[in-house]
N, C-alpha and C. Protein backbone atom coordinates (compact mmCIF):
# COMPACT_ATOMS: atom_id res chain seq x y z
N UNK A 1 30.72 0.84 20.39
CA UNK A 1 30.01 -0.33 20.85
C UNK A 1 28.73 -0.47 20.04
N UNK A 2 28.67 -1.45 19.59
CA UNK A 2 27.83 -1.98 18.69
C UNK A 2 27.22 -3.14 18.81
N UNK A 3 25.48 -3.10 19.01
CA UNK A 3 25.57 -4.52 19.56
C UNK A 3 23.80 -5.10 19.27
N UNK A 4 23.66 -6.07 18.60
CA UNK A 4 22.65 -6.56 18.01
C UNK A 4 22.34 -7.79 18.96
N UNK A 5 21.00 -7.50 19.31
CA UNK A 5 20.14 -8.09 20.47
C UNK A 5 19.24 -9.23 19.84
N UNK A 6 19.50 -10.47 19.49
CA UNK A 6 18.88 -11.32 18.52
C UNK A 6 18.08 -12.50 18.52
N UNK A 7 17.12 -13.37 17.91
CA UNK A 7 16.22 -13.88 18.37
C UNK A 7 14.94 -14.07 17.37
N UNK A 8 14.24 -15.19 17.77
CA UNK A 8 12.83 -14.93 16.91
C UNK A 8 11.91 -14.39 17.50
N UNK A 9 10.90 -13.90 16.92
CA UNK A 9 10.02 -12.99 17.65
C UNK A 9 9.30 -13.69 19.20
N UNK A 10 9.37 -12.73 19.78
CA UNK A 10 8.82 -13.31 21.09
C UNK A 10 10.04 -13.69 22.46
N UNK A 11 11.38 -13.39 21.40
CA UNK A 11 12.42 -13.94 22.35
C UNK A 11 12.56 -12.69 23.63
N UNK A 12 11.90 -11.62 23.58
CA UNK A 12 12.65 -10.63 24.40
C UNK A 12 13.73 -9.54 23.69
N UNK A 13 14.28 -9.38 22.82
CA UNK A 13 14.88 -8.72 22.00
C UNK A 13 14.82 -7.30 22.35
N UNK A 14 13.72 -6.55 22.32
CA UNK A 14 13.21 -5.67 22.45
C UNK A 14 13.50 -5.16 23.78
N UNK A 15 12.66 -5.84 24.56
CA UNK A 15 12.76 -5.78 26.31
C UNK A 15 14.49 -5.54 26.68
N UNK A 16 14.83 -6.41 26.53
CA UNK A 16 15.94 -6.86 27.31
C UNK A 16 17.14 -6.07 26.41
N UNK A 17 17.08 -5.58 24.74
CA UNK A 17 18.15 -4.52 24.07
C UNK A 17 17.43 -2.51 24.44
N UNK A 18 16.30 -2.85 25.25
CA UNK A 18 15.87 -1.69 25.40
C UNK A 18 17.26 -1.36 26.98
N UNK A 19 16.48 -2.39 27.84
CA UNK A 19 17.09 -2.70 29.34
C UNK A 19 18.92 -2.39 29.28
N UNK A 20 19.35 -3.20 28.26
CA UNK A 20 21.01 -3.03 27.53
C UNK A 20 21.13 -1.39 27.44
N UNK A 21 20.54 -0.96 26.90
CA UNK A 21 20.73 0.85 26.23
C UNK A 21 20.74 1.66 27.68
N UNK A 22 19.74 1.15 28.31
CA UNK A 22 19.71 2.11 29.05
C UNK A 22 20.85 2.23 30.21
N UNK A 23 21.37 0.36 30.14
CA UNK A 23 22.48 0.28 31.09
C UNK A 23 23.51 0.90 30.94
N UNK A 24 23.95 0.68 29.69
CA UNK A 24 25.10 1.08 28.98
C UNK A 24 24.89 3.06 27.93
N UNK A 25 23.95 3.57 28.35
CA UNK A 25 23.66 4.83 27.53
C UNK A 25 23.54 4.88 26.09
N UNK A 26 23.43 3.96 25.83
CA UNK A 26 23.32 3.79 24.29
C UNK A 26 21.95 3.90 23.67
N UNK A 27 22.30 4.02 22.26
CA UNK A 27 20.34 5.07 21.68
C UNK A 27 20.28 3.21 21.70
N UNK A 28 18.61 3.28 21.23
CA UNK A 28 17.93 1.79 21.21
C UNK A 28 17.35 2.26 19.77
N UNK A 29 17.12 1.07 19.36
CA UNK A 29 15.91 1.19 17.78
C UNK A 29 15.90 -0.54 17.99
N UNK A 30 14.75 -0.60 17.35
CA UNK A 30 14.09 -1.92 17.41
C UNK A 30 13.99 -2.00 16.15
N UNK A 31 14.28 -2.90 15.63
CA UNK A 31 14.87 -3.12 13.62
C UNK A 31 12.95 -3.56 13.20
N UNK A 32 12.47 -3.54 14.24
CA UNK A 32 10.58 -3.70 13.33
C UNK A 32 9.99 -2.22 12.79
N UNK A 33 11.03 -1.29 13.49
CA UNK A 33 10.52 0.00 13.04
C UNK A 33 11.07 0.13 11.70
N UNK A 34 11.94 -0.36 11.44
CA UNK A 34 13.03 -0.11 10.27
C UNK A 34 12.36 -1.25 9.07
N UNK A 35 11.10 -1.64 9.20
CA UNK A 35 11.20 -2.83 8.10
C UNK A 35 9.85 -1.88 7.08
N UNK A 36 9.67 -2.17 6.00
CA UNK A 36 9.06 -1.38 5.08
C UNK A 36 7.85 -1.55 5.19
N UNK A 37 6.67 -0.67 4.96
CA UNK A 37 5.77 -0.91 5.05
C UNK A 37 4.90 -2.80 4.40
N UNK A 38 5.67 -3.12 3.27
CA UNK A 38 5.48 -4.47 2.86
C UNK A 38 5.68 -5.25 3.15
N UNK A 39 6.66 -5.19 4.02
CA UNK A 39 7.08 -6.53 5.06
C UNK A 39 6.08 -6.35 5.86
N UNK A 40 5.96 -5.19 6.50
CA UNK A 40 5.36 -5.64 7.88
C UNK A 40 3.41 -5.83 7.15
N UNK A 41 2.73 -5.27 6.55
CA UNK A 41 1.36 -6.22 5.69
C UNK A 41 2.07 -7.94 5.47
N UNK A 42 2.98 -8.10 4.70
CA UNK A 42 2.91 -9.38 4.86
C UNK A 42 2.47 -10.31 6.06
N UNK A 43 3.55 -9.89 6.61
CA UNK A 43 3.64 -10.16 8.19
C UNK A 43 2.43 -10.38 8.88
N UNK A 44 2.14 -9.36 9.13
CA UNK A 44 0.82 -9.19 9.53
C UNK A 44 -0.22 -9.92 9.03
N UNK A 45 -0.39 -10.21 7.67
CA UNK A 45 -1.19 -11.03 7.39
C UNK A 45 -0.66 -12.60 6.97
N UNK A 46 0.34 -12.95 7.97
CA UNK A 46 0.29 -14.84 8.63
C UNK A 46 1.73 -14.98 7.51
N UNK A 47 2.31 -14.32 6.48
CA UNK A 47 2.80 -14.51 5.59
C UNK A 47 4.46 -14.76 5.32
N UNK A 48 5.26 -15.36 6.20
CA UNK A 48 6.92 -15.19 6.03
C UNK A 48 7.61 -14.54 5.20
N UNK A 49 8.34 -13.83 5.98
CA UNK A 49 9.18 -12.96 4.62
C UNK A 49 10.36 -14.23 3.95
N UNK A 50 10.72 -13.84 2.80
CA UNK A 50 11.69 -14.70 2.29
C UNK A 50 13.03 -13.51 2.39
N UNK A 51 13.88 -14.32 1.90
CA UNK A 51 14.96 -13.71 1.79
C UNK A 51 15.14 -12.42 0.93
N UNK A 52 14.35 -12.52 -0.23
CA UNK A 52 14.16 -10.95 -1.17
C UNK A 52 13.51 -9.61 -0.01
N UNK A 53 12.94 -10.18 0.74
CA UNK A 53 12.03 -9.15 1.58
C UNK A 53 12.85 -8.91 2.63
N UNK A 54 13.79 -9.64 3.15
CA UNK A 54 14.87 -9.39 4.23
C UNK A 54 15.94 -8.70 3.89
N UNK A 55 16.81 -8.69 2.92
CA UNK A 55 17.69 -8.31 2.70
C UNK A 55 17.94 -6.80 2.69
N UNK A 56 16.98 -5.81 1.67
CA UNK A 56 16.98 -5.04 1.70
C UNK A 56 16.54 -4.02 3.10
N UNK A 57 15.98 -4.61 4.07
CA UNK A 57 15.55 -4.53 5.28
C UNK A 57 17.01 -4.56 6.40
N UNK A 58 17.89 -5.54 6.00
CA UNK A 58 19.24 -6.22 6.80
C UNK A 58 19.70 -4.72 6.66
N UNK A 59 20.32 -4.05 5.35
CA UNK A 59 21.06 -3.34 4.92
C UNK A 59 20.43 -2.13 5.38
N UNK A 60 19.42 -1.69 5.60
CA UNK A 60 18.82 -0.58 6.67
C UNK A 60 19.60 -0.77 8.15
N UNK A 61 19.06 -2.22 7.91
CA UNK A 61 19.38 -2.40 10.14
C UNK A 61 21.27 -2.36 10.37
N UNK A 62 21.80 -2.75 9.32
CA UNK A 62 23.39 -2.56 9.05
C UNK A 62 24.10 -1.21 9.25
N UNK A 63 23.28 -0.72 8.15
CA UNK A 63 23.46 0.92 8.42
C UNK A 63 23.68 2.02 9.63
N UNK A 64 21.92 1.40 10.01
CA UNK A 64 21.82 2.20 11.35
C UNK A 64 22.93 2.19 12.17
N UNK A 65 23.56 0.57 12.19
CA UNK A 65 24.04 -0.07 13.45
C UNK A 65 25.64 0.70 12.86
N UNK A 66 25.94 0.74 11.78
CA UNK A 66 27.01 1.56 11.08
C UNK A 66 27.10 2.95 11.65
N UNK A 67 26.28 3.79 11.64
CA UNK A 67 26.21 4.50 11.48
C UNK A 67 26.68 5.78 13.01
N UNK A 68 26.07 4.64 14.05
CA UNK A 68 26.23 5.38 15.39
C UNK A 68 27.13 4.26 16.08
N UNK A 69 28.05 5.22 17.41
CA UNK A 69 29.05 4.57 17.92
C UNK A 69 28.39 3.73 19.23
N UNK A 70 27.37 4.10 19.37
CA UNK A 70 27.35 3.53 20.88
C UNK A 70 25.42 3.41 20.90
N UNK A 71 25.34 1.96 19.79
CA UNK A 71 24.12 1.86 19.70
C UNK A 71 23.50 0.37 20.27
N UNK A 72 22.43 -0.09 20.91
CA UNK A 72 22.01 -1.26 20.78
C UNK A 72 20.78 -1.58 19.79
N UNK A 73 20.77 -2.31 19.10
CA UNK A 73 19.38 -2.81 18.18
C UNK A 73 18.84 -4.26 17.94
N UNK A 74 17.47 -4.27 18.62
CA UNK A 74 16.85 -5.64 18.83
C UNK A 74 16.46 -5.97 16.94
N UNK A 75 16.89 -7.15 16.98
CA UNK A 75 16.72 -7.64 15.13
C UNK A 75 16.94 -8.70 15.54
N UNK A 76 15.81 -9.65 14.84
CA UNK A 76 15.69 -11.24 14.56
C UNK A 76 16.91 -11.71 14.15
N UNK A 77 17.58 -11.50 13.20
CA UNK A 77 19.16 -11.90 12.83
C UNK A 77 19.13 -13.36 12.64
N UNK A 78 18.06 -14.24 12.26
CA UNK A 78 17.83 -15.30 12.44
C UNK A 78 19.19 -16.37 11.73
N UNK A 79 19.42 -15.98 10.80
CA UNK A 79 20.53 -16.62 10.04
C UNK A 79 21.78 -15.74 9.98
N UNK A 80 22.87 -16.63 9.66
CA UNK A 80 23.87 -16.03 9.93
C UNK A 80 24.52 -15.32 8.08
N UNK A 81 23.51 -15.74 7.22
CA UNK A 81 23.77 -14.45 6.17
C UNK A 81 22.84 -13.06 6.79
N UNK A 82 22.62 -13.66 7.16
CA UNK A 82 21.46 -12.71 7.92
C UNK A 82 22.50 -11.46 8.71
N UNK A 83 22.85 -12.36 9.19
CA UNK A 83 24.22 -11.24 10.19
C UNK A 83 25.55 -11.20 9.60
N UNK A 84 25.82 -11.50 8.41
CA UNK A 84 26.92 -11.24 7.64
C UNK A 84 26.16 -10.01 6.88
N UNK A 85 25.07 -9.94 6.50
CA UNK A 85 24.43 -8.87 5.86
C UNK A 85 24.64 -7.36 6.87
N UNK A 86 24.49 -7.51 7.67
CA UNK A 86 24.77 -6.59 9.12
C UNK A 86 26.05 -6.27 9.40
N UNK A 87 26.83 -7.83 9.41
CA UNK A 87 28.54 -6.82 9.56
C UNK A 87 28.83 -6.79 8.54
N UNK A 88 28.51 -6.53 7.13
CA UNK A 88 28.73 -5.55 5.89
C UNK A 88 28.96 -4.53 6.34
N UNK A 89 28.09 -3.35 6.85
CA UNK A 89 27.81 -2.56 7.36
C UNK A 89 28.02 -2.39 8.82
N UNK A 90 28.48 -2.97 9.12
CA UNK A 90 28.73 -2.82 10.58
C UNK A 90 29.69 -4.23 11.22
N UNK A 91 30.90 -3.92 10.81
CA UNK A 91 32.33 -5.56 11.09
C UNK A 91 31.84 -5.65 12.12
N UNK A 92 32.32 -4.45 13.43
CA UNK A 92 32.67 -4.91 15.01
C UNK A 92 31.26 -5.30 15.22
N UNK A 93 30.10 -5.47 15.43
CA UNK A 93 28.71 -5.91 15.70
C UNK A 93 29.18 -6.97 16.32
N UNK A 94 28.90 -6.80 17.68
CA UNK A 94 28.52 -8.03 18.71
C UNK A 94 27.33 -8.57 19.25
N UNK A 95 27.09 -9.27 18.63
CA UNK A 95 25.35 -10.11 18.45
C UNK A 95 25.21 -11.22 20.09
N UNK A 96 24.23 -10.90 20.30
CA UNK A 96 23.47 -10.95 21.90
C UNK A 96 22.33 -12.33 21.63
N UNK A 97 22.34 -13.40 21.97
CA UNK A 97 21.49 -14.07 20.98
C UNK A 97 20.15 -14.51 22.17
N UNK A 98 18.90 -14.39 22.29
CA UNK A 98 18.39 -14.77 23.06
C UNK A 98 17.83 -15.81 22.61
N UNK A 99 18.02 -16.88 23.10
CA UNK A 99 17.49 -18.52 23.38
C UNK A 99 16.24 -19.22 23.75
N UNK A 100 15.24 -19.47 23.40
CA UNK A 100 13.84 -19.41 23.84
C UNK A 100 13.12 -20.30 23.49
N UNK A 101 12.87 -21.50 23.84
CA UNK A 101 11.94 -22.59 23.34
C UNK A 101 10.54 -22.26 22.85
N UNK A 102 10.25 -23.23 21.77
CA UNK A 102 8.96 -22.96 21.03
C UNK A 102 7.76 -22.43 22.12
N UNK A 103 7.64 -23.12 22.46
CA UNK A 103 6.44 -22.48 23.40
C UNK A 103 6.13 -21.37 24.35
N UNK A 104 7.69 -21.01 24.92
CA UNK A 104 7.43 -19.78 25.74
C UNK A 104 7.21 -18.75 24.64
N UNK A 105 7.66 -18.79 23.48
CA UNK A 105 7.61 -18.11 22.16
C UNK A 105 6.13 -17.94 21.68
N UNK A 106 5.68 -18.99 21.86
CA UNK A 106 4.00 -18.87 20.93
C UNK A 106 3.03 -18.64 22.35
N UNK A 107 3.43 -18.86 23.35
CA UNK A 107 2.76 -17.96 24.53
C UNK A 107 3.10 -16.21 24.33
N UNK A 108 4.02 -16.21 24.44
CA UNK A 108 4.46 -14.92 24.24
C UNK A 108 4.15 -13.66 23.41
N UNK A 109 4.28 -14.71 21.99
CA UNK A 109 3.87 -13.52 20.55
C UNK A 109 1.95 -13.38 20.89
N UNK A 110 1.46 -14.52 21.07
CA UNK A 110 0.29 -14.82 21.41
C UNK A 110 -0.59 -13.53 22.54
N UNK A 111 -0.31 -13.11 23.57
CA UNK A 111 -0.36 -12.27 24.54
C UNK A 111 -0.21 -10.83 24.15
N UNK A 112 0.65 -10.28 22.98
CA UNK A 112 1.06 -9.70 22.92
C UNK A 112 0.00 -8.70 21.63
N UNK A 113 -0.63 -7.66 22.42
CA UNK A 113 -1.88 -7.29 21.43
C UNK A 113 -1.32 -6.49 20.75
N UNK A 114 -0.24 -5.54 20.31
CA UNK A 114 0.54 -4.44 19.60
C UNK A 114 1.43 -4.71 18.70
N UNK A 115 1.51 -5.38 18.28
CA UNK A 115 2.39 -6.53 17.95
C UNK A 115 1.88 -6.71 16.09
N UNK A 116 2.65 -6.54 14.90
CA UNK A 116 1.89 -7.18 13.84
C UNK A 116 2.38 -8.42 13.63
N UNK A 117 3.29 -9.25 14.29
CA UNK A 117 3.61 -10.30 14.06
C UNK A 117 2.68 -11.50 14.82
N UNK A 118 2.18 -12.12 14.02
CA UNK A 118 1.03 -13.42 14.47
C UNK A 118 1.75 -14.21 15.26
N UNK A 119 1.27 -15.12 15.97
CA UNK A 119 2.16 -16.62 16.71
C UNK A 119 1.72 -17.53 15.57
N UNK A 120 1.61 -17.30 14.69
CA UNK A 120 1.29 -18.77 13.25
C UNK A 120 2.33 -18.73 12.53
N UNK A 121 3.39 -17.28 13.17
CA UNK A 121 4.79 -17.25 12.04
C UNK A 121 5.90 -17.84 13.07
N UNK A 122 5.93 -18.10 14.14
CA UNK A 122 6.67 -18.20 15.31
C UNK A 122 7.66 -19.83 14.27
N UNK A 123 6.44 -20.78 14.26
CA UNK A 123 7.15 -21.86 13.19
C UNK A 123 8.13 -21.39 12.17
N UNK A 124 8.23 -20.55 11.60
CA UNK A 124 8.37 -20.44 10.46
C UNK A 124 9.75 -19.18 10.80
N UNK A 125 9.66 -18.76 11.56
CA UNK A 125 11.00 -18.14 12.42
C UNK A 125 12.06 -19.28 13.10
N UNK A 126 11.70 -20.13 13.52
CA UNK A 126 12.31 -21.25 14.27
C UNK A 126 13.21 -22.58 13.14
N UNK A 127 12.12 -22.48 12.36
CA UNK A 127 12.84 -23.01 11.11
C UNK A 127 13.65 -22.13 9.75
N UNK A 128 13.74 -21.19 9.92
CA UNK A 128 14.93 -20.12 9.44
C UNK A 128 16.29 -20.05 10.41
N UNK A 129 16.08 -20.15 11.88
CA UNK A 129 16.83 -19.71 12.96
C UNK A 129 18.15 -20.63 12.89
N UNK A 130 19.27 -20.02 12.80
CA UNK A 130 20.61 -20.78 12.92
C UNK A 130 21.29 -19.58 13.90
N UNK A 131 21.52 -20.70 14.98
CA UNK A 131 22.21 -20.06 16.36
C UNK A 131 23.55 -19.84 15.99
N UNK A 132 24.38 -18.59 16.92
CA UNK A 132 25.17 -17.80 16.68
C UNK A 132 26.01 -19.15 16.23
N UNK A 133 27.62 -19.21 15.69
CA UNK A 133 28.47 -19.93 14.97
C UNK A 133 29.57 -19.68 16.23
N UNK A 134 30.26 -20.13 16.35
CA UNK A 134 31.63 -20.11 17.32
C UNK A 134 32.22 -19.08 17.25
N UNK A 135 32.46 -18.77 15.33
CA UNK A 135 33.90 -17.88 14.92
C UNK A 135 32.53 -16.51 14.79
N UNK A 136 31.14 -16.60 15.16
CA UNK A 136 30.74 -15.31 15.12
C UNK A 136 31.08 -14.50 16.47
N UNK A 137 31.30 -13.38 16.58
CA UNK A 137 31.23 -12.17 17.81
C UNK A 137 29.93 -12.11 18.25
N UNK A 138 30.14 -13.06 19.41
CA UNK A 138 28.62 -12.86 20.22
C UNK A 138 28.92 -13.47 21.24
N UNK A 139 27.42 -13.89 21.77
CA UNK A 139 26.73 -14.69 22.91
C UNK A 139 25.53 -15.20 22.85
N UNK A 140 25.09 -16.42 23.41
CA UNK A 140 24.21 -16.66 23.83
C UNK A 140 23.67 -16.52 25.38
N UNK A 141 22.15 -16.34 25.35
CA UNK A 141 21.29 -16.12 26.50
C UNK A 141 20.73 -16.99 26.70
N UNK A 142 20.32 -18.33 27.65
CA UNK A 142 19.35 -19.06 27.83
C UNK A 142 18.46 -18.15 28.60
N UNK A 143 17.14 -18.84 27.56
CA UNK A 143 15.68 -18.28 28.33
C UNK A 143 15.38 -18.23 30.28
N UNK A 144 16.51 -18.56 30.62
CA UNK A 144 16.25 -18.99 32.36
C UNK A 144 17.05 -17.55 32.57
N UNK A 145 17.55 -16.87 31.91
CA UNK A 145 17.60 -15.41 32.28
C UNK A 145 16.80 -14.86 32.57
N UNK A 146 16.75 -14.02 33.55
CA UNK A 146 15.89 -12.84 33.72
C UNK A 146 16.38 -11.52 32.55
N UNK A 147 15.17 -11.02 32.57
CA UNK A 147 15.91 -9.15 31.59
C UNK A 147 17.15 -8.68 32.32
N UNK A 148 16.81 -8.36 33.76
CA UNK A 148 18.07 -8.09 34.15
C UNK A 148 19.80 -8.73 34.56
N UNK A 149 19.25 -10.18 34.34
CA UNK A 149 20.07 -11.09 34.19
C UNK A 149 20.75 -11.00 32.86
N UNK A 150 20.05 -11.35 32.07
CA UNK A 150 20.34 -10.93 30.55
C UNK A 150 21.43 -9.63 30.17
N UNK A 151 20.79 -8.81 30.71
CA UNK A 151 21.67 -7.45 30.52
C UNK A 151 22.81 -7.10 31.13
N UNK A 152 23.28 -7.49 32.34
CA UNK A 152 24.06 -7.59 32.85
C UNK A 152 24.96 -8.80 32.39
N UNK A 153 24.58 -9.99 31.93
CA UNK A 153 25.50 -11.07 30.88
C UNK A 153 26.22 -10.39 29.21
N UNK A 154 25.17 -9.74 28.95
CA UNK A 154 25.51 -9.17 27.83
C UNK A 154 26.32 -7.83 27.72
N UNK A 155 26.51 -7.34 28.83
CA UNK A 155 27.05 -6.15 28.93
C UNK A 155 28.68 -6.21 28.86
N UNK A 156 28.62 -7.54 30.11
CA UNK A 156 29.61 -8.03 30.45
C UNK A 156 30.69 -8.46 29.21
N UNK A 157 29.72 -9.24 28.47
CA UNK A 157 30.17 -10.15 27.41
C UNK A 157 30.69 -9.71 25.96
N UNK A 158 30.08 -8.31 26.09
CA UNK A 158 30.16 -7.36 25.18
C UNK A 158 31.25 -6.51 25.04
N UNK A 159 31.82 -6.35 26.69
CA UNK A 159 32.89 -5.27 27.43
C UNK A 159 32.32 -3.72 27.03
N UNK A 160 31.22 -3.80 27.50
CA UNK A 160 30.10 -2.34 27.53
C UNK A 160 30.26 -1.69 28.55
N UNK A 161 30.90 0.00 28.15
CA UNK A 161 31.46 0.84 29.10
C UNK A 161 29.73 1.92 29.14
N UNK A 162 29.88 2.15 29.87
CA UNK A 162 28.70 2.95 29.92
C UNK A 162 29.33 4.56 29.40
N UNK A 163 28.35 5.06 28.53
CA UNK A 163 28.69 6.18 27.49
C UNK A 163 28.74 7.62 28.87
C-alpha cells in the first residue's frame, strides 16, 4: 500500500497523511523533508520552484514511496507529470487529493509559524495545480472533510488494510 496524500500547500496533506499512517500502520514522511536544501531557500524566500527544481526532488519522493510496502507520503503532486514522475518509481501509488479553495489556503499557510513556505506562493501553487485525471489511481477530498473524515474516505478508497 502505497499512497500519496496531495495538494497545495496549506491543503492538510500533512495532517490528515499523518492521521492515514497512523490508521492504517503505515511509516509517514512528509516529501518537505525530502526537498534539498535549495528548494526549500528558494521557497522560503517568496520564490516558485520551476520544474528543474522539482523533478529531481519528485524522484526522491518516488523512491521513498518505491521503496517501502506500506507507506503514506504528504507531497504537493501538483501536476500530473508531477505524479507520473512518482509512479516511475512507484506504478501502484494511489494519490489522495485534498481539495481546498484559495482562501482557506492563504488563511492557513498564513497562521502557520514553522512553516518555510510563504502564503505569497499559495498563487503560484494554484496555478501549477491540475486535479487528479479520471484514468489516474486516486481520489478526491472536498475541503468540507474533516481530518478524520478524510482518513477514513481515503482509507476506504484506497482498500487500506491496517499493517
Amino acid at each position: 500500500m502505497r499512497i500519496v496524500v496531495m495538494g497545495p500547500s496549506g491543503s492538510g496533506k500533512s495532517t490528515v497523511g499523518r492521521s492515514l499512517a497512523e490508521r492504517i500502520g503505515a511509516r509517514f514522511i512528509d516529501a518537505d523533508d525530502l526537498h534539498p536544501l535549495t528548494n526549500v531557500e528558494k521557497m522560503a524566500a517568496g520564490i516558485p520552484l520551476d520544474d528543474a527544481d522539482r523533478m529531481p526532488w519528485l524522484a526522491v519522493v518516488g523512491a521513498a514511496l518505491g521503496d517501502a510496502d506500506h507507506i503514506v507520503i504528504a507531497c504537493s503532486a501538483l501536476r500530473r507529470t508531477y505524479r507520473d514522475a512518482i509512479r516511475a518509481e512507484a506504478p501502484d501509488a494511489f494519490f489522495a487529493e485534498l481539495s481546498v479553495g484559495r482562501a482557506a489556503l492563504e488563511a492557513r499557510v498564513r497562521s502557520r509559524g514553522d512553516h518555510f513556505m510563504p502564503a505569497s506562493l499559495v498563487e503560484s501553487q494554484l496555478q501549477t495545480w491540475e486535479p487528479l485525471e479520471a484514468d489516474e489511481r486516486g481520489i478526491s477530498v472536498d475541503e468540507s472533510a474533516d481530518v478524520e473524515t478524510a482518513t477514513s474516505i481515503i482509507s476506504a478508497a484506497a482498500g487500506a488494510r491496517i499493517a
